[in-house]
PDB file of N, CA and C in Angstrom:
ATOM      1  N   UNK A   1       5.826 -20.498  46.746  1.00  0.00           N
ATOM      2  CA  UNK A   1       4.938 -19.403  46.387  1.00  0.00           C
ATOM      3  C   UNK A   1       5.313 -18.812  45.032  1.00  0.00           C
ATOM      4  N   UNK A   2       6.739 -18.723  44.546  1.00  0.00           N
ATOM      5  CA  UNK A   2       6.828 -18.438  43.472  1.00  0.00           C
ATOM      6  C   UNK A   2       6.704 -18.802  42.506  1.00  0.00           C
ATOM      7  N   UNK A   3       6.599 -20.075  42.573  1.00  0.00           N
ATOM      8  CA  UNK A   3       6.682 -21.213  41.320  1.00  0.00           C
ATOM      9  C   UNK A   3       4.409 -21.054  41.292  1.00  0.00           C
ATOM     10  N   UNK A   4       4.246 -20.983  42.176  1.00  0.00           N
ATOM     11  CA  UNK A   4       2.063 -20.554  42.014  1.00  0.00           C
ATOM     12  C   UNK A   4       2.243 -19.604  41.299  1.00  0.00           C
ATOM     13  N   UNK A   5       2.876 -18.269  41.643  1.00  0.00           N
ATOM     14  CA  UNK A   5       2.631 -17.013  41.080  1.00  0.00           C
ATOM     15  C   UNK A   5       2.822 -17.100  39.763  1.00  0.00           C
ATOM     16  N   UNK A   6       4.022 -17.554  39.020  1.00  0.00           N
ATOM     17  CA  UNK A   6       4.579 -17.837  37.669  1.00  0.00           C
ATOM     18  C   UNK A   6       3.317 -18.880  37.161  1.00  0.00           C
ATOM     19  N   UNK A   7       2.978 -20.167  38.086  1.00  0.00           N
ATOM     20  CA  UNK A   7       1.827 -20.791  37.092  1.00  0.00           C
ATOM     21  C   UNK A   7       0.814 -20.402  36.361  1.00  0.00           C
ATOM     22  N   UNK A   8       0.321 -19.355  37.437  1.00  0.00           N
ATOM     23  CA  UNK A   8      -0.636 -18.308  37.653  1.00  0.00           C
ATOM     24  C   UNK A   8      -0.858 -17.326  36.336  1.00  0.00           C
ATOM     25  N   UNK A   9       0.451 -16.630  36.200  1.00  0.00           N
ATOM     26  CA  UNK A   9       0.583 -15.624  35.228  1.00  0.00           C
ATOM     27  C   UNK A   9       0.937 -17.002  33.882  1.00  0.00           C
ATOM     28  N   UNK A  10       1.584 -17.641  33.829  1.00  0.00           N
ATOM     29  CA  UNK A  10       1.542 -18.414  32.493  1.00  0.00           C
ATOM     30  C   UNK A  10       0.089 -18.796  32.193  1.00  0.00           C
ATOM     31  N   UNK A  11      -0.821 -19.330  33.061  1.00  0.00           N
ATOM     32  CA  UNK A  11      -2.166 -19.582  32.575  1.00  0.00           C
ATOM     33  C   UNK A  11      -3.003 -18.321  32.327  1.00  0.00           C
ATOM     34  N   UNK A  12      -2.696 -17.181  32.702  1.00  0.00           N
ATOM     35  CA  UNK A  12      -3.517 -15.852  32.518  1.00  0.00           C
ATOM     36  C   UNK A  12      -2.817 -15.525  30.717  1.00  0.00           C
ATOM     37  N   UNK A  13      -1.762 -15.519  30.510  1.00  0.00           N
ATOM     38  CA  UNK A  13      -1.101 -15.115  29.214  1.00  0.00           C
ATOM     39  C   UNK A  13      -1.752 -16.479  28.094  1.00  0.00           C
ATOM     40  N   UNK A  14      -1.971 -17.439  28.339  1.00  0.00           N
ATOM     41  CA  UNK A  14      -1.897 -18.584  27.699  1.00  0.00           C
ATOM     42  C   UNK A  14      -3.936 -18.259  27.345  1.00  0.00           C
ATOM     43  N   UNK A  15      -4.634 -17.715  28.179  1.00  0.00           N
ATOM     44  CA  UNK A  15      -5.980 -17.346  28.393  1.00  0.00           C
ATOM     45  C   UNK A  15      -5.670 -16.381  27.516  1.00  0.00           C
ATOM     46  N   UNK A  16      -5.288 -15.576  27.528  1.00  0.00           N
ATOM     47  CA  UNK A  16      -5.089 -13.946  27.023  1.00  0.00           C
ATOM     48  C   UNK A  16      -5.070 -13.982  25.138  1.00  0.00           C
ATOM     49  N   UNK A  17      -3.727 -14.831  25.422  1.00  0.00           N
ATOM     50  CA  UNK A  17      -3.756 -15.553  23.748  1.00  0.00           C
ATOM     51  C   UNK A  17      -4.894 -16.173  22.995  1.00  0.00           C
ATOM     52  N   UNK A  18      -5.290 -17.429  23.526  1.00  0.00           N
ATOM     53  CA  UNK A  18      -6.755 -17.441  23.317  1.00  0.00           C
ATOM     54  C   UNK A  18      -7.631 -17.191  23.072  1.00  0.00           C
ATOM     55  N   UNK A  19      -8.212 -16.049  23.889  1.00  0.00           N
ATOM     56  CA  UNK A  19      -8.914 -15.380  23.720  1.00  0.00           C
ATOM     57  C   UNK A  19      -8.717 -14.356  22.247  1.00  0.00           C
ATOM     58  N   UNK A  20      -7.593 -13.867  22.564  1.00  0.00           N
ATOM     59  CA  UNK A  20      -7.061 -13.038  21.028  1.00  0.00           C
ATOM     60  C   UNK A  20      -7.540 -13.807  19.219  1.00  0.00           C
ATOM     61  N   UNK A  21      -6.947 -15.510  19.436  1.00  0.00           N
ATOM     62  CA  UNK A  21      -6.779 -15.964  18.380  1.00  0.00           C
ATOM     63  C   UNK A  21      -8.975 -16.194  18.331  1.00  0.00           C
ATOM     64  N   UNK A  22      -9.567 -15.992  19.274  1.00  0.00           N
ATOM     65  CA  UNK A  22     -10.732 -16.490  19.192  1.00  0.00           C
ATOM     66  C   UNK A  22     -11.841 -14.978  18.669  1.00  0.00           C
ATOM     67  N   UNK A  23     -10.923 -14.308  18.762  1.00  0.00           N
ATOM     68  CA  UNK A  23     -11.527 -12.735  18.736  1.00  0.00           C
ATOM     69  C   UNK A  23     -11.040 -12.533  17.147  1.00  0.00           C
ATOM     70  N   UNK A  24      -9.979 -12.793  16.691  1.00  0.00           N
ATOM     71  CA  UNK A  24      -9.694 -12.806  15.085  1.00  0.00           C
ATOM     72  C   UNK A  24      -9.918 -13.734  14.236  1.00  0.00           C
ATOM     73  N   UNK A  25     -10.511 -14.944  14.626  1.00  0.00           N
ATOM     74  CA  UNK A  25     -11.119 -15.904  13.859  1.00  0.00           C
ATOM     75  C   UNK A  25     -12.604 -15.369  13.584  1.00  0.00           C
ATOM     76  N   UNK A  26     -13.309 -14.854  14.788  1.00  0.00           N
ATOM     77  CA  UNK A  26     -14.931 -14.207  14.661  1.00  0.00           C
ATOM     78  C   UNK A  26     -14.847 -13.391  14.065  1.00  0.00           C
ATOM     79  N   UNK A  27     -13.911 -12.332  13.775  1.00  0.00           N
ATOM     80  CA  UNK A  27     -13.265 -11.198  12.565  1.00  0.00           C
ATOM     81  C   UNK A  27     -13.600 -11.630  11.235  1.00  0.00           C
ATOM     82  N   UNK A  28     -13.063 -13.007  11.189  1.00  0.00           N
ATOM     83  CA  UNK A  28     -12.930 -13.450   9.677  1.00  0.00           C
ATOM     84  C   UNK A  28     -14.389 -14.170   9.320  1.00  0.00           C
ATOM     85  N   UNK A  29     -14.774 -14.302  10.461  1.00  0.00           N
ATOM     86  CA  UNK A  29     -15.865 -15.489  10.303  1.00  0.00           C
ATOM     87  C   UNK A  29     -17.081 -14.648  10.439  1.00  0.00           C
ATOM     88  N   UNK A  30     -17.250 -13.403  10.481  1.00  0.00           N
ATOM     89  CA  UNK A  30     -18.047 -12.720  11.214  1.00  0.00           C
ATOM     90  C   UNK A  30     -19.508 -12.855  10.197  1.00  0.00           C
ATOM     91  N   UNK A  31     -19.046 -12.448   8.702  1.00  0.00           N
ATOM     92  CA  UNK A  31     -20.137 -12.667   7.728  1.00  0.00           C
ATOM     93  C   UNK A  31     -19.346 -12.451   6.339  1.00  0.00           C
ATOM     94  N   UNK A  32     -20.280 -12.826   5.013  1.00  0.00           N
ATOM     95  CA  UNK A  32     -19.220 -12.871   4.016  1.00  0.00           C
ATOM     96  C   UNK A  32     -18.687 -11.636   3.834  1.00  0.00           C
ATOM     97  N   UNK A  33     -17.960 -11.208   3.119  1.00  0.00           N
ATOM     98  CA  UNK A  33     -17.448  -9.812   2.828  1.00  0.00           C
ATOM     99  C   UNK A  33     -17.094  -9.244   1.419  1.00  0.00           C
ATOM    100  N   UNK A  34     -17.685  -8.609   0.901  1.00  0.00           N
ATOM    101  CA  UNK A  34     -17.383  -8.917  -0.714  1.00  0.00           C
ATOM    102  C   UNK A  34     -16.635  -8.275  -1.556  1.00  0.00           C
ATOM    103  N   UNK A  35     -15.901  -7.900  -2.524  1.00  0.00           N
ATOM    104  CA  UNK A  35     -14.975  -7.264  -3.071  1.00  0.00           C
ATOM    105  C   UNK A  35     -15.214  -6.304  -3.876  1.00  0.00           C
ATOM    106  N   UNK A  36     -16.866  -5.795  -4.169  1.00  0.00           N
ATOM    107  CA  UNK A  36     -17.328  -5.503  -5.213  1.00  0.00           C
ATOM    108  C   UNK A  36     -18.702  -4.890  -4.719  1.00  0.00           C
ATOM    109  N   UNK A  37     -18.800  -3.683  -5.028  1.00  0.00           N
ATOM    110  CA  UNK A  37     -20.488  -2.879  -4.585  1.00  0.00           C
ATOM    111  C   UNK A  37     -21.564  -3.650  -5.024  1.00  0.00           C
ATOM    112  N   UNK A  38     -21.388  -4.104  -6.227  1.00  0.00           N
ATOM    113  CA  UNK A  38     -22.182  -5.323  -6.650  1.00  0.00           C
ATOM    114  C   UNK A  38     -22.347  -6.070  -6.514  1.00  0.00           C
ATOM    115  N   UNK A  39     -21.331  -6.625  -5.607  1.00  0.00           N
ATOM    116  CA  UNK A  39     -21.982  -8.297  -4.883  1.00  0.00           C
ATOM    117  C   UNK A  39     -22.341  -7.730  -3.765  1.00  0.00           C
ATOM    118  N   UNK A  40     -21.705  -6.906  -3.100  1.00  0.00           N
ATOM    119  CA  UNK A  40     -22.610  -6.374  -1.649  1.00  0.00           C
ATOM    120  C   UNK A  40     -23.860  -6.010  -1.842  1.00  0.00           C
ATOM    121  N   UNK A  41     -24.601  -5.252  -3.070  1.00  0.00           N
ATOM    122  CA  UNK A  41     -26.119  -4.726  -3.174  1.00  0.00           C
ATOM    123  C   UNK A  41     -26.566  -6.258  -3.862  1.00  0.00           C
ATOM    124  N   UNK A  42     -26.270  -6.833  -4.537  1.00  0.00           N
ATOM    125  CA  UNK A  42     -27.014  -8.097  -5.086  1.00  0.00           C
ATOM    126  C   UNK A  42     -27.441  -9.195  -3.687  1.00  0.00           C
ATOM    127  N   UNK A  43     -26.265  -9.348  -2.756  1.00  0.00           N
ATOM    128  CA  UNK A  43     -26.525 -10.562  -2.071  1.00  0.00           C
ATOM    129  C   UNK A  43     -27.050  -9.566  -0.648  1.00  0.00           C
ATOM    130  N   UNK A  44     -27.238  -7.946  -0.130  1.00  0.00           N
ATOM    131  CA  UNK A  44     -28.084  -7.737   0.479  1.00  0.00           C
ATOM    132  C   UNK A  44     -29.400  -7.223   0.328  1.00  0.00           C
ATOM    133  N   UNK A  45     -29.701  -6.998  -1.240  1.00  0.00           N
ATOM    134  CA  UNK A  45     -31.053  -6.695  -1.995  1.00  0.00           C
ATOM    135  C   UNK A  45     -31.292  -5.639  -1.925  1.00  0.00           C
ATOM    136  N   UNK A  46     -29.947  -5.012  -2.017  1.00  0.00           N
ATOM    137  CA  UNK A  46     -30.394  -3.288  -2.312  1.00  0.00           C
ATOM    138  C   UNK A  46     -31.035  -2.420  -3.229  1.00  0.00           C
ATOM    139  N   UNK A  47     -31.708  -1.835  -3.644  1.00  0.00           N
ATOM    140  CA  UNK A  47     -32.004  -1.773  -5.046  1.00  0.00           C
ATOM    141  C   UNK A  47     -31.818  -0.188  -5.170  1.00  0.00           C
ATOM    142  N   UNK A  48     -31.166   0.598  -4.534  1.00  0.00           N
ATOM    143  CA  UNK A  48     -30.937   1.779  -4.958  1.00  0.00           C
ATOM    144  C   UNK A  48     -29.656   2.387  -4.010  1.00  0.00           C
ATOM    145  N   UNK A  49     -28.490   2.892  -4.651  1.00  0.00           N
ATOM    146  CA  UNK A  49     -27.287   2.976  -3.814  1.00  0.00           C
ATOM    147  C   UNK A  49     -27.478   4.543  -2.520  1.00  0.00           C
ATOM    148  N   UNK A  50     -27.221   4.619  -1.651  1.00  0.00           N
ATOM    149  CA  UNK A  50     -27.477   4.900  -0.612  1.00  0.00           C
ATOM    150  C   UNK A  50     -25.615   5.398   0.026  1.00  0.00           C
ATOM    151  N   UNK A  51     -25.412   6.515  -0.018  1.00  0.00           N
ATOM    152  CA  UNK A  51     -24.080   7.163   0.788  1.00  0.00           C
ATOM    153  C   UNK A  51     -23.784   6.270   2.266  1.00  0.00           C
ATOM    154  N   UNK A  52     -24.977   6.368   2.384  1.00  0.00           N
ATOM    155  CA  UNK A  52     -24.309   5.768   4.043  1.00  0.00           C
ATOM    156  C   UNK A  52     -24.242   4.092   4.495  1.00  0.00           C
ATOM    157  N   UNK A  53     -25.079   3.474   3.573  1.00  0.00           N
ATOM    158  CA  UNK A  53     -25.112   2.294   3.207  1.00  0.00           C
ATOM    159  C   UNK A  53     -23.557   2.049   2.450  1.00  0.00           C
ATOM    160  N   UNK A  54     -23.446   2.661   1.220  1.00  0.00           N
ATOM    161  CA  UNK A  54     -21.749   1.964   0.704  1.00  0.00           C
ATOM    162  C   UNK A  54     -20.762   2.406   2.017  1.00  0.00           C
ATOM    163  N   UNK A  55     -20.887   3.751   2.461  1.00  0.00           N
ATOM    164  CA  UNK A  55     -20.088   4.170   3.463  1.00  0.00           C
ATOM    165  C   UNK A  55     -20.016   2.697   4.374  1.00  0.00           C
ATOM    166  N   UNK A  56     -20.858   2.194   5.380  1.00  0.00           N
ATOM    167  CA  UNK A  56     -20.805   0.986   6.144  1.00  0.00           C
ATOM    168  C   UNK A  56     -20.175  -0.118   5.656  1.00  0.00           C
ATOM    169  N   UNK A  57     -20.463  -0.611   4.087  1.00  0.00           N
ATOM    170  CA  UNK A  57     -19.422  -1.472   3.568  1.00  0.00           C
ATOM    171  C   UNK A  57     -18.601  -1.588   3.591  1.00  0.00           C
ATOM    172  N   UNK A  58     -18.108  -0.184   3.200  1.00  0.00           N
ATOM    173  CA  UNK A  58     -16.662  -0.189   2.928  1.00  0.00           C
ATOM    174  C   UNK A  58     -15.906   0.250   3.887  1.00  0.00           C
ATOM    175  N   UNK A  59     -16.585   0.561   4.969  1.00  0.00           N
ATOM    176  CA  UNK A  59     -16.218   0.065   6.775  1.00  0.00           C
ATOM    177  C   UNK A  59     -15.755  -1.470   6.942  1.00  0.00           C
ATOM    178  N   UNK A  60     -16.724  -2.178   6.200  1.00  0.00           N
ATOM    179  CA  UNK A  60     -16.320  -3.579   6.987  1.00  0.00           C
ATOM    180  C   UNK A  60     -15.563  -4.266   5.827  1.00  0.00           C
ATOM    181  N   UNK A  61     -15.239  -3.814   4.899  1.00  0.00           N
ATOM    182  CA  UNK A  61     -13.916  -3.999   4.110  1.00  0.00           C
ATOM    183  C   UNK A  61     -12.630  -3.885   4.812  1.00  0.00           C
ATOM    184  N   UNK A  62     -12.852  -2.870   4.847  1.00  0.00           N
ATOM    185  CA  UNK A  62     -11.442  -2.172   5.775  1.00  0.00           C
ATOM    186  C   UNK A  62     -11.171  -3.135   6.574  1.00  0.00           C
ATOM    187  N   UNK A  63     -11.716  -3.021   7.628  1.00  0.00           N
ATOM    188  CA  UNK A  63     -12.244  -3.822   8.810  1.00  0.00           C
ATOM    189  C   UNK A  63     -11.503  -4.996   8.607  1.00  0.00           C
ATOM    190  N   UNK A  64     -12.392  -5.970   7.511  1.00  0.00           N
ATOM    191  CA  UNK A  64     -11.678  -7.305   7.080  1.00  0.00           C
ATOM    192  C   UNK A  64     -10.191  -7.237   6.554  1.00  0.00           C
ATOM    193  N   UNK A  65     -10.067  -6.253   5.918  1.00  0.00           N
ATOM    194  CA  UNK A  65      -8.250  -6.494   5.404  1.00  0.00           C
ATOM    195  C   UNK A  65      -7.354  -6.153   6.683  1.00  0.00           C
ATOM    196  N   UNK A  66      -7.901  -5.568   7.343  1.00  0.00           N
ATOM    197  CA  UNK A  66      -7.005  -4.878   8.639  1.00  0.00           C
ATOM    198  C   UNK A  66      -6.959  -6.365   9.611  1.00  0.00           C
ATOM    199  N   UNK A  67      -7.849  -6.973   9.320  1.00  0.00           N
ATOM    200  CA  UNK A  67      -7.948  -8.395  10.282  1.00  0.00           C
ATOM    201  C   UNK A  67      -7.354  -9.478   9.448  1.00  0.00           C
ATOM    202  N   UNK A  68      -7.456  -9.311   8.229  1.00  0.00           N
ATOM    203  CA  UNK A  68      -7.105 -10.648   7.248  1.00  0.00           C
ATOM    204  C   UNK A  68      -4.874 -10.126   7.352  1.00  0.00           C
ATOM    205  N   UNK A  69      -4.866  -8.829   7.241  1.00  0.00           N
ATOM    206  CA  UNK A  69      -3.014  -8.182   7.750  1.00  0.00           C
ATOM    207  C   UNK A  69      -2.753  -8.915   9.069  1.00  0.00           C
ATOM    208  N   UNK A  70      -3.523  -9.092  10.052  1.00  0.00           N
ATOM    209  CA  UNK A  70      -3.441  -9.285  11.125  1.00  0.00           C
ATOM    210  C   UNK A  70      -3.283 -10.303  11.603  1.00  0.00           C
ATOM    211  N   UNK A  71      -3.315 -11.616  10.753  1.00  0.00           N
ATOM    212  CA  UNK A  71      -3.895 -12.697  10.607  1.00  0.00           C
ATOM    213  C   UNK A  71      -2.436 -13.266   9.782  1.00  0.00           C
ATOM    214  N   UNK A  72      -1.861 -12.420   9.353  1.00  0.00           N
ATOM    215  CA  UNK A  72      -0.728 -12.849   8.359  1.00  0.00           C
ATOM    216  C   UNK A  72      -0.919 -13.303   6.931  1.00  0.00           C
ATOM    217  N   UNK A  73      -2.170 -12.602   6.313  1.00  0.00           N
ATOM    218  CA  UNK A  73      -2.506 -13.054   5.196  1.00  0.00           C
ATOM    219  C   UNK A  73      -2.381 -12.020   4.397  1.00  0.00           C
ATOM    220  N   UNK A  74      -0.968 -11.615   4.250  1.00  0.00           N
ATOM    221  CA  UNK A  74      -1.095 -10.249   3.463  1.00  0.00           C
ATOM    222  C   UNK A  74      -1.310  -9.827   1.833  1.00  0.00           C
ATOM    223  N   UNK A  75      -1.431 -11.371   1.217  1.00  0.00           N
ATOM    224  CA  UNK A  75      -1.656 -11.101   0.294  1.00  0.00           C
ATOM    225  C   UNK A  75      -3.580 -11.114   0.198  1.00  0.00           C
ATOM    226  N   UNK A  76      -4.270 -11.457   0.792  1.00  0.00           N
ATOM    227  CA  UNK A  76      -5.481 -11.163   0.625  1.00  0.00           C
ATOM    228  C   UNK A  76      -5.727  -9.752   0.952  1.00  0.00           C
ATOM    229  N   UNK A  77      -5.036  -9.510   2.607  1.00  0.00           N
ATOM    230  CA  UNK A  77      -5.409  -8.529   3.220  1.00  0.00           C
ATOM    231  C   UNK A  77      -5.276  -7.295   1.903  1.00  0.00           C
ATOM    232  N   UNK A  78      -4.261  -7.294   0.835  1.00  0.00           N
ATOM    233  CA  UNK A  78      -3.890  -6.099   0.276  1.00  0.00           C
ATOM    234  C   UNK A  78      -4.723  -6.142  -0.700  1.00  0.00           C
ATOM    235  N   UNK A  79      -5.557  -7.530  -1.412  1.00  0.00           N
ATOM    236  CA  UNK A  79      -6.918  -7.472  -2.373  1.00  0.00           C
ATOM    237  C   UNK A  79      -7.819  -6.701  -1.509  1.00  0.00           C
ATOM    238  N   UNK A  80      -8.104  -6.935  -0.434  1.00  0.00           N
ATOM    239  CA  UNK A  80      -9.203  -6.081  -0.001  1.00  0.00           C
ATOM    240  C   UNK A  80      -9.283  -4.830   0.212  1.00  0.00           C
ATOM    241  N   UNK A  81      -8.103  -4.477   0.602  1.00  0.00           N
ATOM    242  CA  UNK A  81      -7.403  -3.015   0.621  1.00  0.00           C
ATOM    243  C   UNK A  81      -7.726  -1.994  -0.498  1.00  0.00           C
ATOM    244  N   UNK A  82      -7.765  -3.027  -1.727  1.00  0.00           N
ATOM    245  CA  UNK A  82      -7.433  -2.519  -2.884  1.00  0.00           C
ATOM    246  C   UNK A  82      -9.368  -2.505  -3.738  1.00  0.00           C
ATOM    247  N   UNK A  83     -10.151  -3.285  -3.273  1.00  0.00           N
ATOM    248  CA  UNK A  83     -11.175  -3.386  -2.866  1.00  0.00           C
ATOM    249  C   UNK A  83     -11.753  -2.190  -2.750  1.00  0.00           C
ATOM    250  N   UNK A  84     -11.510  -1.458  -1.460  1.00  0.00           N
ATOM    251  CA  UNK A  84     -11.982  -0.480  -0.909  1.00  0.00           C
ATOM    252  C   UNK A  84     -12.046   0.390  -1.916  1.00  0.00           C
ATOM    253  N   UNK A  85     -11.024   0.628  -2.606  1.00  0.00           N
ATOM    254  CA  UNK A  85     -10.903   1.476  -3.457  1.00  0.00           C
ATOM    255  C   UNK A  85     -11.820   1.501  -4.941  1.00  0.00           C
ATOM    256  N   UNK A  86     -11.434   0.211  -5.946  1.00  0.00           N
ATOM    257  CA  UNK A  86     -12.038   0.251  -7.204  1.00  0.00           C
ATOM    258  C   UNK A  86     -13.094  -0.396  -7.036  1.00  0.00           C
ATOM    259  N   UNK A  87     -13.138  -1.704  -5.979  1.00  0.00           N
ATOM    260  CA  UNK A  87     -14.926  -2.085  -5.597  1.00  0.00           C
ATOM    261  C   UNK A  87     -15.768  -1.242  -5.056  1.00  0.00           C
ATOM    262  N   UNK A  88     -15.459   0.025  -4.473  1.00  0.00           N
ATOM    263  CA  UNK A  88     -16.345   0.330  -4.167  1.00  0.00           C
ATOM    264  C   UNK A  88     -16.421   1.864  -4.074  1.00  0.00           C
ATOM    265  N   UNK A  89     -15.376   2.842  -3.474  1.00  0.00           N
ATOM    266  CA  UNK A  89     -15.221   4.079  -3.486  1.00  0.00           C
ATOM    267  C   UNK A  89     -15.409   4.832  -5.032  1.00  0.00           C
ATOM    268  N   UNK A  90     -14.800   3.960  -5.964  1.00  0.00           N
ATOM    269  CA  UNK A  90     -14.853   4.402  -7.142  1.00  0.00           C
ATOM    270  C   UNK A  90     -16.198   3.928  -7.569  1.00  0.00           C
ATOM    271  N   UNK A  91     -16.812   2.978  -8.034  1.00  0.00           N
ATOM    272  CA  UNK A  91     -17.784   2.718  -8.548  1.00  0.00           C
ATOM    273  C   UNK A  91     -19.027   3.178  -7.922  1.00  0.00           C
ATOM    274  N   UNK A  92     -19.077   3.926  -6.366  1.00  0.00           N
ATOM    275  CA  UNK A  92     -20.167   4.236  -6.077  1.00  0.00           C
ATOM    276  C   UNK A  92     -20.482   5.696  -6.399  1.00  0.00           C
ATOM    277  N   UNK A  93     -19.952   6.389  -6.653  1.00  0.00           N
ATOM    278  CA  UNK A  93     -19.772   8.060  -7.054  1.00  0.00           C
ATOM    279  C   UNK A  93     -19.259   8.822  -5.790  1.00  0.00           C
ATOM    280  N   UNK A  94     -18.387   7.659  -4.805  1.00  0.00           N
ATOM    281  CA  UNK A  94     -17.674   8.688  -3.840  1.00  0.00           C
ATOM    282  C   UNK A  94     -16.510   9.081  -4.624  1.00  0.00           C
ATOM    283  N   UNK A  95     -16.067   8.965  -5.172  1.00  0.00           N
ATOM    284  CA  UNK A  95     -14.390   9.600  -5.945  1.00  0.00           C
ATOM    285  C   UNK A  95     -15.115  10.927  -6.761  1.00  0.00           C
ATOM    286  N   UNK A  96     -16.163  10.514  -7.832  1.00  0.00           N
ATOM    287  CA  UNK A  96     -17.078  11.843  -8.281  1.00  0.00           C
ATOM    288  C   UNK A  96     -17.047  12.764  -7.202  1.00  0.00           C
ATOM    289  N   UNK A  97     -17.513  12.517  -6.000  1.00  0.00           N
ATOM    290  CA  UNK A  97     -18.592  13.364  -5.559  1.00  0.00           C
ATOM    291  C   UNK A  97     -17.190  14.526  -4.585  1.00  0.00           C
ATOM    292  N   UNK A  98     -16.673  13.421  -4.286  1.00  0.00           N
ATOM    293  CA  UNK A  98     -14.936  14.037  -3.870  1.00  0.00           C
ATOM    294  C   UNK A  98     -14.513  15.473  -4.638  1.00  0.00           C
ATOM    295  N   UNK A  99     -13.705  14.832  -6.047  1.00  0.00           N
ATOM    296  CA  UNK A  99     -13.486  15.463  -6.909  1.00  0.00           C
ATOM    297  C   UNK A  99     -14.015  16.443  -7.507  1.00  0.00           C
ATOM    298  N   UNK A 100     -15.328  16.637  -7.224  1.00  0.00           N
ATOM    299  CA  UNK A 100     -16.213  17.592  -7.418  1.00  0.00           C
ATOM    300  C   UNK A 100     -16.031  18.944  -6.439  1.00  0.00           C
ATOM    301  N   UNK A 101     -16.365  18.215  -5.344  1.00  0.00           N
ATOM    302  CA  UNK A 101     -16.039  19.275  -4.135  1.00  0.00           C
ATOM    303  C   UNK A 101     -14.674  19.850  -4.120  1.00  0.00           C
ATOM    304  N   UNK A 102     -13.689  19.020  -4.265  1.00  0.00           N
ATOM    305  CA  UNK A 102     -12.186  19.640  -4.088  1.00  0.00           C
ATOM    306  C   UNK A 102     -12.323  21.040  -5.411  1.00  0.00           C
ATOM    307  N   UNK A 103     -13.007  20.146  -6.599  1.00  0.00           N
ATOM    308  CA  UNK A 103     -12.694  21.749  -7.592  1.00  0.00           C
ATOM    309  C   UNK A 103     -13.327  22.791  -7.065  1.00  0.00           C
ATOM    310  N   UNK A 104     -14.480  22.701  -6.776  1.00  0.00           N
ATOM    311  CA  UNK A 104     -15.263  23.936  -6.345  1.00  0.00           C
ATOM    312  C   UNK A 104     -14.535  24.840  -5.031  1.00  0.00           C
ATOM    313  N   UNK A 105     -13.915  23.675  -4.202  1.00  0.00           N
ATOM    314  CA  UNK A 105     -13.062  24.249  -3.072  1.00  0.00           C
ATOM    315  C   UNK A 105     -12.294  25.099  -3.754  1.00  0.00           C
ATOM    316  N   UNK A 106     -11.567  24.641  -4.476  1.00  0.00           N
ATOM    317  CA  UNK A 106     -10.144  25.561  -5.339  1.00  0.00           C
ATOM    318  C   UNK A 106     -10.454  26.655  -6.165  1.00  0.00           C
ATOM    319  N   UNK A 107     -11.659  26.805  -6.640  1.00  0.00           N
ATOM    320  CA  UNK A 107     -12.279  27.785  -7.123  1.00  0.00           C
ATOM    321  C   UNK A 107     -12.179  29.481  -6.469  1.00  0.00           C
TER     322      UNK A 107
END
């Protein structure tokens, strides 16, 4: 009976794994992901930038470097990381629109 129980739990962990490595491959594979506000509005045909639209991007930026870290690819994972930032936070007028508010806060 003990030697079932142990088979048992080795095929549930061995499933478990599996399943994991099949759940972070669909991560990576999920759709392209781009590095740049400009390839994200060019290749989804945006034609006018939108807060909550870059906001979602740069959700699934994140998203991807946190999975590409996860994955053991840390030197991509930290381009995308880095991504978040000058592809897209900066170039969309969220750092403006930030910086704006913080002065007026301090005011």
């Amino acid at each position: 009976m003990k030697r079932f129980v142990s088979a048992r739990r080795l095929l549930c962990l061995a499933l478990a794994a599996l399943t994991l490595v099949a759940f972070a491959a669909c991560a990576l594979a999920e759709g392209e992901v781009f590095k740049t506000w400009e390839e994200y509005e060019a290749a989804n045909g945006i034609t006018s930038m939108n807060y909550e639209t870059a906001a979602d991007a740069i959700d699934t930026v994140i998203d991807h470097a946190v999975a590409l870290y996860d994955a053991g690819e840390s030197k991509d994972a930290y381009e995308y990381a880095k991504a978040t930032y000058w592809g897209y936070y900066e170039t969309t007028g969220f750092e403006r629109n930030v910086m704006t508010y913080l002065r007026k806060a301090r005011s």
